[in-house]
PDB file of N, CA and C in Angstrom:
ATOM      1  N   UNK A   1     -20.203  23.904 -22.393  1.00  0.00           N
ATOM      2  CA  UNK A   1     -18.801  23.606 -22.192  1.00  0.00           C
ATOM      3  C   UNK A   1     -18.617  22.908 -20.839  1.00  0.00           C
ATOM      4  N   UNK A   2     -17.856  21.726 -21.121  1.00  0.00           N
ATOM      5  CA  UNK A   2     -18.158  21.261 -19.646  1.00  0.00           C
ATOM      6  C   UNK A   2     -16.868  21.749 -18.785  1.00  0.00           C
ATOM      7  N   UNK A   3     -16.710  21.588 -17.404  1.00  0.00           N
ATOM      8  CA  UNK A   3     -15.815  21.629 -16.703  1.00  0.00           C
ATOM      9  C   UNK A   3     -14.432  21.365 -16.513  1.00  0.00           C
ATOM     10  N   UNK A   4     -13.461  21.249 -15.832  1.00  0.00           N
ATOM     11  CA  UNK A   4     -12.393  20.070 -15.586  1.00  0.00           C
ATOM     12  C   UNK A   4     -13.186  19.733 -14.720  1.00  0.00           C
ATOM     13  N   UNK A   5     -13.796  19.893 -13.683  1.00  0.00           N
ATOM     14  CA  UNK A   5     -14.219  18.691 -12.605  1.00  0.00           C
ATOM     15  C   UNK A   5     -15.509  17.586 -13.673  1.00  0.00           C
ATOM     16  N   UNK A   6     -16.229  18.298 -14.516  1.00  0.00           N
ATOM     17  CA  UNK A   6     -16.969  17.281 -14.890  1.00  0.00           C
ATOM     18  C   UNK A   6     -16.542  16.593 -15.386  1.00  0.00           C
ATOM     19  N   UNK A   7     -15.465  17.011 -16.178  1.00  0.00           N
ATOM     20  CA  UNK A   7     -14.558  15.755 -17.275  1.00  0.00           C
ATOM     21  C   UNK A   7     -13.462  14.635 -16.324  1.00  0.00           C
ATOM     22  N   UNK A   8     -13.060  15.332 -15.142  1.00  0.00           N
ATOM     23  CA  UNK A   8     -12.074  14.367 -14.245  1.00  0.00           C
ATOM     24  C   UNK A   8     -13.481  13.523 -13.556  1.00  0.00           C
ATOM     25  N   UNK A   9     -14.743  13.919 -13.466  1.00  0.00           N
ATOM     26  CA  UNK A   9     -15.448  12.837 -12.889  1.00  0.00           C
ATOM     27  C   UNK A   9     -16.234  11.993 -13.840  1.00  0.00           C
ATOM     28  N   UNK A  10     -16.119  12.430 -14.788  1.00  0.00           N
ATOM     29  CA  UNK A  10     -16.908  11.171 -16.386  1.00  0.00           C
ATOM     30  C   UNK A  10     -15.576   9.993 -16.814  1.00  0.00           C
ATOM     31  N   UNK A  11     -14.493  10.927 -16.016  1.00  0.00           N
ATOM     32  CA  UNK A  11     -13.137   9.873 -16.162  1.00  0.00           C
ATOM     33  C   UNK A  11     -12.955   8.895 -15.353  1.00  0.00           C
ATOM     34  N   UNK A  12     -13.451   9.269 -14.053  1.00  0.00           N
ATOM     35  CA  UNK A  12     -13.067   8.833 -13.063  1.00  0.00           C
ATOM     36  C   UNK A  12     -14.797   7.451 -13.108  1.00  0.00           C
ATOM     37  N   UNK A  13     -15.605   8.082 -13.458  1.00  0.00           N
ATOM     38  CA  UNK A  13     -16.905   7.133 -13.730  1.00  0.00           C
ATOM     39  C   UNK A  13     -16.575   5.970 -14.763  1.00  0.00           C
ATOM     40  N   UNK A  14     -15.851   6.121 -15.516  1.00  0.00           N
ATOM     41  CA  UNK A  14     -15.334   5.012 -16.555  1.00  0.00           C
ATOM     42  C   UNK A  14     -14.639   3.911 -16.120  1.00  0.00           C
ATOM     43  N   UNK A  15     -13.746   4.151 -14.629  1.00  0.00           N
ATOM     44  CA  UNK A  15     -12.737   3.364 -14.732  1.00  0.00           C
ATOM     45  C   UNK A  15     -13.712   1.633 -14.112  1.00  0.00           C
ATOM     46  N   UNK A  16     -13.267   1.066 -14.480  1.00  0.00           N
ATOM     47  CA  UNK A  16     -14.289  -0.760 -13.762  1.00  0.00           C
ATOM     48  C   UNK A  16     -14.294  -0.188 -12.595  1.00  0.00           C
ATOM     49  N   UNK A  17     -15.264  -0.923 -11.720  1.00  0.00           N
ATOM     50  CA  UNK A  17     -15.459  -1.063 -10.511  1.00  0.00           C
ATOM     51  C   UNK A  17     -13.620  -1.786  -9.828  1.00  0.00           C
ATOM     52  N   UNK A  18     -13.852  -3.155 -10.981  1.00  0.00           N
ATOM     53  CA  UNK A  18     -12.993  -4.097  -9.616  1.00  0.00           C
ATOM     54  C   UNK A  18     -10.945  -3.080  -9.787  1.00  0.00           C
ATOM     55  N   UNK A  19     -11.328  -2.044 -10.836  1.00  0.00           N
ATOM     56  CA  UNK A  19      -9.844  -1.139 -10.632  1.00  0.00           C
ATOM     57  C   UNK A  19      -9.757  -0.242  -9.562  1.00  0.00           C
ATOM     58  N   UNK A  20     -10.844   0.096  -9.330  1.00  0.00           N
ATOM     59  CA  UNK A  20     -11.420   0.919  -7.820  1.00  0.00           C
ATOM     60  C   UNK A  20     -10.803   0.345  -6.893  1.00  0.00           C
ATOM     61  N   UNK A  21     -11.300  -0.821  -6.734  1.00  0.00           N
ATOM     62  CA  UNK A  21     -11.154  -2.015  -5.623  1.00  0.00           C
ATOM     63  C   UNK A  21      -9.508  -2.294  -5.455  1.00  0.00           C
ATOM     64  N   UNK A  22      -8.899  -2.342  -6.686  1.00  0.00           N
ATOM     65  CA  UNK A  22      -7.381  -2.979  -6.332  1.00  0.00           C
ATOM     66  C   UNK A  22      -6.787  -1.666  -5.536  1.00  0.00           C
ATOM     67  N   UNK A  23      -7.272  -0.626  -6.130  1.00  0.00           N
ATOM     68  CA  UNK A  23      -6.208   0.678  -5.959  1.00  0.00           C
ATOM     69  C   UNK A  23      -6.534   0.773  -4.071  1.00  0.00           C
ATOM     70  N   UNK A  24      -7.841   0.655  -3.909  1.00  0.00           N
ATOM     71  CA  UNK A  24      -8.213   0.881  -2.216  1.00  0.00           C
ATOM     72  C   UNK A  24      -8.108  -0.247  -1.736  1.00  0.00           C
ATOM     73  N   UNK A  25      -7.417  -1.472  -2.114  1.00  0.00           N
ATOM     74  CA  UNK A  25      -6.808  -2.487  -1.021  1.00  0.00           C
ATOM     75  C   UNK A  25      -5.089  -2.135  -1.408  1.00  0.00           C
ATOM     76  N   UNK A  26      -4.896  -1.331  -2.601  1.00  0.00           N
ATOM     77  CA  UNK A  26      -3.351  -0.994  -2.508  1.00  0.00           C
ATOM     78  C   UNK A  26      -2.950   0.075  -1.347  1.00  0.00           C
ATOM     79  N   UNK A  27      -3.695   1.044  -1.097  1.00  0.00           N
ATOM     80  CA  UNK A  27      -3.799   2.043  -0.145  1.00  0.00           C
ATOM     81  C   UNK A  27      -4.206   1.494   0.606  1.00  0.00           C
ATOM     82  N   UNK A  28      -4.969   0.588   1.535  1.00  0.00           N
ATOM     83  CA  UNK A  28      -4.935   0.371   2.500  1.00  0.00           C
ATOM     84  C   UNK A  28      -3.832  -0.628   3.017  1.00  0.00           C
ATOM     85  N   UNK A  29      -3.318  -1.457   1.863  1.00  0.00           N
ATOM     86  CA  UNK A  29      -2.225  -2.603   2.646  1.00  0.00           C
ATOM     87  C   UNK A  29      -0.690  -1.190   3.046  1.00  0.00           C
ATOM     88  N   UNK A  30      -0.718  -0.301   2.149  1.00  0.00           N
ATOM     89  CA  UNK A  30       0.123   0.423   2.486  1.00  0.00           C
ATOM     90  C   UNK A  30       0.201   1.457   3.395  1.00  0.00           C
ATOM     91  N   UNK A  31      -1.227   2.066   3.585  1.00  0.00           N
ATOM     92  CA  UNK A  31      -1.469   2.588   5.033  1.00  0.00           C
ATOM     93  C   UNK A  31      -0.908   2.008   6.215  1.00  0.00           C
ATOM     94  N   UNK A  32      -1.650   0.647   5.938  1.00  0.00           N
ATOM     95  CA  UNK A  32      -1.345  -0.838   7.233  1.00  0.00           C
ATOM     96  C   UNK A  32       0.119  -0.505   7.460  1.00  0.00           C
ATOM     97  N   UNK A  33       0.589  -0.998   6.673  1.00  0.00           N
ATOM     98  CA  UNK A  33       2.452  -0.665   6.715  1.00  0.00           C
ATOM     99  C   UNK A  33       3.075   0.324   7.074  1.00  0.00           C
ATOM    100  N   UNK A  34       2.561   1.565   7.271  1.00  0.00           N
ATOM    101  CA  UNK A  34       3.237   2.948   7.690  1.00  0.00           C
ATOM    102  C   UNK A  34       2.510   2.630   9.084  1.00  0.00           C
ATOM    103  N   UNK A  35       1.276   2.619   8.861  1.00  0.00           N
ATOM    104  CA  UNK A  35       1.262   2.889  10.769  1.00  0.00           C
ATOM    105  C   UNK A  35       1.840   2.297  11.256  1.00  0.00           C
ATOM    106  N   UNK A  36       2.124   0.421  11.219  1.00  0.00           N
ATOM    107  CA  UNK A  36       3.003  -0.148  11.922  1.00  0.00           C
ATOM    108  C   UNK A  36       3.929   0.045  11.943  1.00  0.00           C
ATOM    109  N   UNK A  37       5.081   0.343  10.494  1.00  0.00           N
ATOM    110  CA  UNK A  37       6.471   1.501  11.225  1.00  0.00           C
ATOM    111  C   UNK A  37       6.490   2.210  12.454  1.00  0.00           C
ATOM    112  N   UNK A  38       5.289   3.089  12.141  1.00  0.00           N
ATOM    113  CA  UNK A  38       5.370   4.424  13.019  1.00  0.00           C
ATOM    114  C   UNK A  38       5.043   3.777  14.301  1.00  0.00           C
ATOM    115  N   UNK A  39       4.252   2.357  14.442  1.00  0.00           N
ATOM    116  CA  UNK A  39       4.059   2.100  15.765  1.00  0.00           C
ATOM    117  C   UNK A  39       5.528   1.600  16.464  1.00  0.00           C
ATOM    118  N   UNK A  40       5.550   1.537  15.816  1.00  0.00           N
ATOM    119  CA  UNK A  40       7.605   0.448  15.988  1.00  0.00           C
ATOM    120  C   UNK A  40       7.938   1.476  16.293  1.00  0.00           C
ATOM    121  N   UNK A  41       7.945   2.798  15.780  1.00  0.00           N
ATOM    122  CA  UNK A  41       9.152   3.685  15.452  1.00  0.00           C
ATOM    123  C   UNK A  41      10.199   3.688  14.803  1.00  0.00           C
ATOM    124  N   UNK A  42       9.934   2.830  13.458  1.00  0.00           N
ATOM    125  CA  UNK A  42      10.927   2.469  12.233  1.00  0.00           C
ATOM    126  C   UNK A  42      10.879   3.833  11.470  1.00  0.00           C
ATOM    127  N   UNK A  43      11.916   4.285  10.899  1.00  0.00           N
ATOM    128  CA  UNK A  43      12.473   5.292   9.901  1.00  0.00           C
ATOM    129  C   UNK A  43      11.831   3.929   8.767  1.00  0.00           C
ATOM    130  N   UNK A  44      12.167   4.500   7.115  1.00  0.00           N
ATOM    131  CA  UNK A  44      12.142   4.021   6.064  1.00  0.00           C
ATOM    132  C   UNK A  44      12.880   3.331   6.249  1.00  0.00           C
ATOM    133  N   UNK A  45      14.525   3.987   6.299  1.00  0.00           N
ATOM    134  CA  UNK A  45      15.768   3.060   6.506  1.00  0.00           C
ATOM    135  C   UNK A  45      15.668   2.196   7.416  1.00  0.00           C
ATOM    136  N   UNK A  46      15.429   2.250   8.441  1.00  0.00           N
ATOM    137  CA  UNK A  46      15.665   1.064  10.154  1.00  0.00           C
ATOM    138  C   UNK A  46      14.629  -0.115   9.203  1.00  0.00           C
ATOM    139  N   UNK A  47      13.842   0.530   8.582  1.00  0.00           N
ATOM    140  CA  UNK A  47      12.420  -0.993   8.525  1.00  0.00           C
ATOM    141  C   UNK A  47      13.812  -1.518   7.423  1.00  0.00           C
ATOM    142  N   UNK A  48      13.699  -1.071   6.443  1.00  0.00           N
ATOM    143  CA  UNK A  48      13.908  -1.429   5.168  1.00  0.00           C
ATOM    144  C   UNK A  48      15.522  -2.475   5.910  1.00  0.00           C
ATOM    145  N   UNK A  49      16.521  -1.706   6.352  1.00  0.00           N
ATOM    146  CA  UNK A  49      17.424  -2.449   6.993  1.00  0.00           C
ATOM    147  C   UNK A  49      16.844  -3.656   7.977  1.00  0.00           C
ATOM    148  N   UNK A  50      15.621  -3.779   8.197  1.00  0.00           N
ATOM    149  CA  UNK A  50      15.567  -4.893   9.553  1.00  0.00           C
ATOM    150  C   UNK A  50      15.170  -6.220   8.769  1.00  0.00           C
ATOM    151  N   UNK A  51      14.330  -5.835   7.292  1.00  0.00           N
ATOM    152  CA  UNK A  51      14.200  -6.771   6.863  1.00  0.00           C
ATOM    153  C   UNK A  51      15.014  -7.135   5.653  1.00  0.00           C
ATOM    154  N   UNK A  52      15.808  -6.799   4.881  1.00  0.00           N
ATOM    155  CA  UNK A  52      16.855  -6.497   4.311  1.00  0.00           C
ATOM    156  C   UNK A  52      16.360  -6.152   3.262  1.00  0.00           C
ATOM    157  N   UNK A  53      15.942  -5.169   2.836  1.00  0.00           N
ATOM    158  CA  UNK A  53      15.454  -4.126   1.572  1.00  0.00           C
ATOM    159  C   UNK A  53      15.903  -2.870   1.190  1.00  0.00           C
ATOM    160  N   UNK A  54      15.832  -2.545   0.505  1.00  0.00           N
ATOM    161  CA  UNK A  54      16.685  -1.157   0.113  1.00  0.00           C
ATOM    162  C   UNK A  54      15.546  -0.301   0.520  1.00  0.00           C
ATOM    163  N   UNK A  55      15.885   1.365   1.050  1.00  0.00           N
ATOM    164  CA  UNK A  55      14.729   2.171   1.532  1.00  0.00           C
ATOM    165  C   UNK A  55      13.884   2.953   0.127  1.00  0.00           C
ATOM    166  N   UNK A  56      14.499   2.520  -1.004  1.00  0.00           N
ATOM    167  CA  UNK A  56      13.623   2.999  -2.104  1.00  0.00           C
ATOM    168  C   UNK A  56      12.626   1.923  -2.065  1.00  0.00           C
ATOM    169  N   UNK A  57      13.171   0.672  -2.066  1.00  0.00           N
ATOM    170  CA  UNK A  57      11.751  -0.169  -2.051  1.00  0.00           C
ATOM    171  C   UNK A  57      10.550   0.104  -1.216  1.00  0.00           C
ATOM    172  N   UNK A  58      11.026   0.369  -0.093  1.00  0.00           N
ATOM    173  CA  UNK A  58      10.383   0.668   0.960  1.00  0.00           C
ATOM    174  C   UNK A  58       9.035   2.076   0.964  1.00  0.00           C
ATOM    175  N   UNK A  59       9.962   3.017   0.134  1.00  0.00           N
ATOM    176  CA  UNK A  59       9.235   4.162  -0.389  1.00  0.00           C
ATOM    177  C   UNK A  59       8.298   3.757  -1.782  1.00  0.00           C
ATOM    178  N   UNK A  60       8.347   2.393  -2.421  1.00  0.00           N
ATOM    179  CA  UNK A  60       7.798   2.315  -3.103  1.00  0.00           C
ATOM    180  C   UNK A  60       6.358   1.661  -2.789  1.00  0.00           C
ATOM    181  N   UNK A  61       6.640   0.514  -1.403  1.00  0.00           N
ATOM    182  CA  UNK A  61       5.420  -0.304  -0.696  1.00  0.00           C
ATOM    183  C   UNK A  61       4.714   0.696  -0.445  1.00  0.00           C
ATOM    184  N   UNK A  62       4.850   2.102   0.000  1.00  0.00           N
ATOM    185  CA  UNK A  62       4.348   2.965   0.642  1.00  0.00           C
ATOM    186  C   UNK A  62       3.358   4.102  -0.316  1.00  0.00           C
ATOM    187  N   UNK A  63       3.927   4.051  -1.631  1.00  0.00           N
ATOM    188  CA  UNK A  63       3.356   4.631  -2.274  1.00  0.00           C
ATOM    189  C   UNK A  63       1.996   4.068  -2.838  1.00  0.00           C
ATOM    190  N   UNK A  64       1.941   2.897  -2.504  1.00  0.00           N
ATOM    191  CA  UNK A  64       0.299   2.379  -2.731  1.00  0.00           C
ATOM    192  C   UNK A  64       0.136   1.866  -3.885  1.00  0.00           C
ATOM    193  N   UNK A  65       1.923   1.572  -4.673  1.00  0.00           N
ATOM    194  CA  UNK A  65       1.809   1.283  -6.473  1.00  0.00           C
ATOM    195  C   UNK A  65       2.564  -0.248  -6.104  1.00  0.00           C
ATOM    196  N   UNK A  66       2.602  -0.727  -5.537  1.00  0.00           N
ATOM    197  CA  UNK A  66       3.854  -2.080  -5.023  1.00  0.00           C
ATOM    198  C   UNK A  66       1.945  -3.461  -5.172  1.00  0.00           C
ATOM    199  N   UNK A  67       2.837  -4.789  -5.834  1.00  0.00           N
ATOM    200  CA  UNK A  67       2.187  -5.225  -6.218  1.00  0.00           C
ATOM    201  C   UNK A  67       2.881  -6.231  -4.966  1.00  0.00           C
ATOM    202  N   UNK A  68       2.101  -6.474  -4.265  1.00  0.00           N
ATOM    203  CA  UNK A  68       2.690  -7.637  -3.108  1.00  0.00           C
ATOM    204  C   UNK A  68       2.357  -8.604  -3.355  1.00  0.00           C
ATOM    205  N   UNK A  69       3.541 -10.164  -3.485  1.00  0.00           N
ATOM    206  CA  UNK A  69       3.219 -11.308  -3.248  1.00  0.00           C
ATOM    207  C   UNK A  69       3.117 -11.692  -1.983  1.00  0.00           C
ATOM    208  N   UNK A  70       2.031 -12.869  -1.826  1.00  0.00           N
ATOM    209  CA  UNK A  70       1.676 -13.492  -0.812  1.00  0.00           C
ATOM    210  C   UNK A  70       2.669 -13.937   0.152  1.00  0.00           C
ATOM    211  N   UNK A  71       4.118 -14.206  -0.462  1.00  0.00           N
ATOM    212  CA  UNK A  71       5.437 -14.556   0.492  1.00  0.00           C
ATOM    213  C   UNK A  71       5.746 -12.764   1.287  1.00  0.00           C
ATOM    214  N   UNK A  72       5.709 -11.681   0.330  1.00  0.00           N
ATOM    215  CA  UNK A  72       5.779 -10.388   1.357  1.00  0.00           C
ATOM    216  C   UNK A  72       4.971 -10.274   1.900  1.00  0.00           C
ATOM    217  N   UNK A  73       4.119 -10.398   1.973  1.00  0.00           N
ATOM    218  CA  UNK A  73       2.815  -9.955   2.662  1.00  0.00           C
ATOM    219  C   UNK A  73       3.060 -10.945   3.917  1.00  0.00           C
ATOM    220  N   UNK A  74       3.430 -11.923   3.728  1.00  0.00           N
ATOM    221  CA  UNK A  74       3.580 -13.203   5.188  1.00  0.00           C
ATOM    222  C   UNK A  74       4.772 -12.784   6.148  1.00  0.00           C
ATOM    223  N   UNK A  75       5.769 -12.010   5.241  1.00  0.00           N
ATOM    224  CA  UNK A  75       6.666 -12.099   6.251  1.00  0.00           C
ATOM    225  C   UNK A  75       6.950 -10.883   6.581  1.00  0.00           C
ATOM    226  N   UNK A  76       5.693  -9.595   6.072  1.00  0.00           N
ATOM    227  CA  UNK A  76       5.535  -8.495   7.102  1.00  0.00           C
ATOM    228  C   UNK A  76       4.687  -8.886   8.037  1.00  0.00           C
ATOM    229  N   UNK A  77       3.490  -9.917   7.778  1.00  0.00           N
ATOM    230  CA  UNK A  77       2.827  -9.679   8.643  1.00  0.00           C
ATOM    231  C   UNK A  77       3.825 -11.074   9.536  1.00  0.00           C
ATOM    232  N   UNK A  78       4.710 -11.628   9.556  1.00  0.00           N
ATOM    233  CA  UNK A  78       5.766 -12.130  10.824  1.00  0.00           C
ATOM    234  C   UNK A  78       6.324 -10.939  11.243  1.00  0.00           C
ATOM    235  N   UNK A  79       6.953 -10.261  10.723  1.00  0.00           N
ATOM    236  CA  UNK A  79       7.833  -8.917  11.572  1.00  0.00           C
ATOM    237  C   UNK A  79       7.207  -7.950  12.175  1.00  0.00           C
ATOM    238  N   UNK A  80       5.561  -7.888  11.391  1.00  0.00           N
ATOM    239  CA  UNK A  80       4.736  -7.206  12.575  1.00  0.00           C
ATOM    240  C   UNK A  80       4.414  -7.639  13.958  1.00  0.00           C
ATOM    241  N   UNK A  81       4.391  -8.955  13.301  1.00  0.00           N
ATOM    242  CA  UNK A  81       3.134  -9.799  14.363  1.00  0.00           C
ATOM    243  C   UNK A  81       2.093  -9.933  14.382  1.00  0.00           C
ATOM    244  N   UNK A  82       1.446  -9.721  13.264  1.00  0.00           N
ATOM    245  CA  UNK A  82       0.143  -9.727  13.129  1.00  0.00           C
ATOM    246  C   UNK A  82      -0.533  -9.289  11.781  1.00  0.00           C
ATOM    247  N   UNK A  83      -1.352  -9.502  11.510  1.00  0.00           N
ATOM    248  CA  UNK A  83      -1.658  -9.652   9.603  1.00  0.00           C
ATOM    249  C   UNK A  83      -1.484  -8.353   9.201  1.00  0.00           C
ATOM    250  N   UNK A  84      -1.500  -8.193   7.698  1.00  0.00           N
ATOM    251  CA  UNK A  84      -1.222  -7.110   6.690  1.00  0.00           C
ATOM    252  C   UNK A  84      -2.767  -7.142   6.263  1.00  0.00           C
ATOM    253  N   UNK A  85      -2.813  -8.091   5.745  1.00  0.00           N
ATOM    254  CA  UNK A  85      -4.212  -8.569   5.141  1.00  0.00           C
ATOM    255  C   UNK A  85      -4.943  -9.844   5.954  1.00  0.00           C
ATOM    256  N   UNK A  86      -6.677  -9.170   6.022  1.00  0.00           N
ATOM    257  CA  UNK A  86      -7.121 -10.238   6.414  1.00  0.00           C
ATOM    258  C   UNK A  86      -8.004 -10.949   5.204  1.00  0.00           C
ATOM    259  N   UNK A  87      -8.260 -12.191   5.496  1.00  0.00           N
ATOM    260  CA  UNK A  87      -8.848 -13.190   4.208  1.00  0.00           C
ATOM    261  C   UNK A  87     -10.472 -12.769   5.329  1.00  0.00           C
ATOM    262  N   UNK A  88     -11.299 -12.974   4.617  1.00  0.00           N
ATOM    263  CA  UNK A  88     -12.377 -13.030   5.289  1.00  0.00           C
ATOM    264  C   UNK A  88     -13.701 -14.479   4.494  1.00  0.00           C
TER     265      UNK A  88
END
């Protein structure tokens, strides 16, 4: 009889590689984005108000499920000052 951990990891062994990959550049562009709040000292609301977004959106970039176009991604990394993403 197998486990739940063996069966959540024969699940988790199935999924593609490159779905791995999107989900840990989704968590990291959204990591990126909270620390720089927190470096600002932006609330949800103050960010979401500075760039004119509603703070659910804001809670949604954050949740690591937000599919960013290349125009958001440019003009956080203008209001940061500095990239979201680097191209390498």
């Amino acid at each position: 009889m197998k486990t739940a951990f063996e069966e959540y990891n024969q699940i988790v062994a199935s999924i593609p590689a490159a779905i791995h990959k999107e989900v840990d550049m989704e968590m990291a562009i959204s990591n990126k984005i909270y620390e720089l709040m927190r470096q600002k000292g932006l609330s949800k609301a103050e960010f979401a108000r500075s760039i004119g977004k509603r703070p659910c959106e804001i809670t949604k970039w954050l949740s690591g499920q937000h599919n960013f176009t290349l125009a958001t991604l440019t003009m956080l990394s203008s209001f940061f000052g500095q990239p979201i993403v680097t191209v390498v």
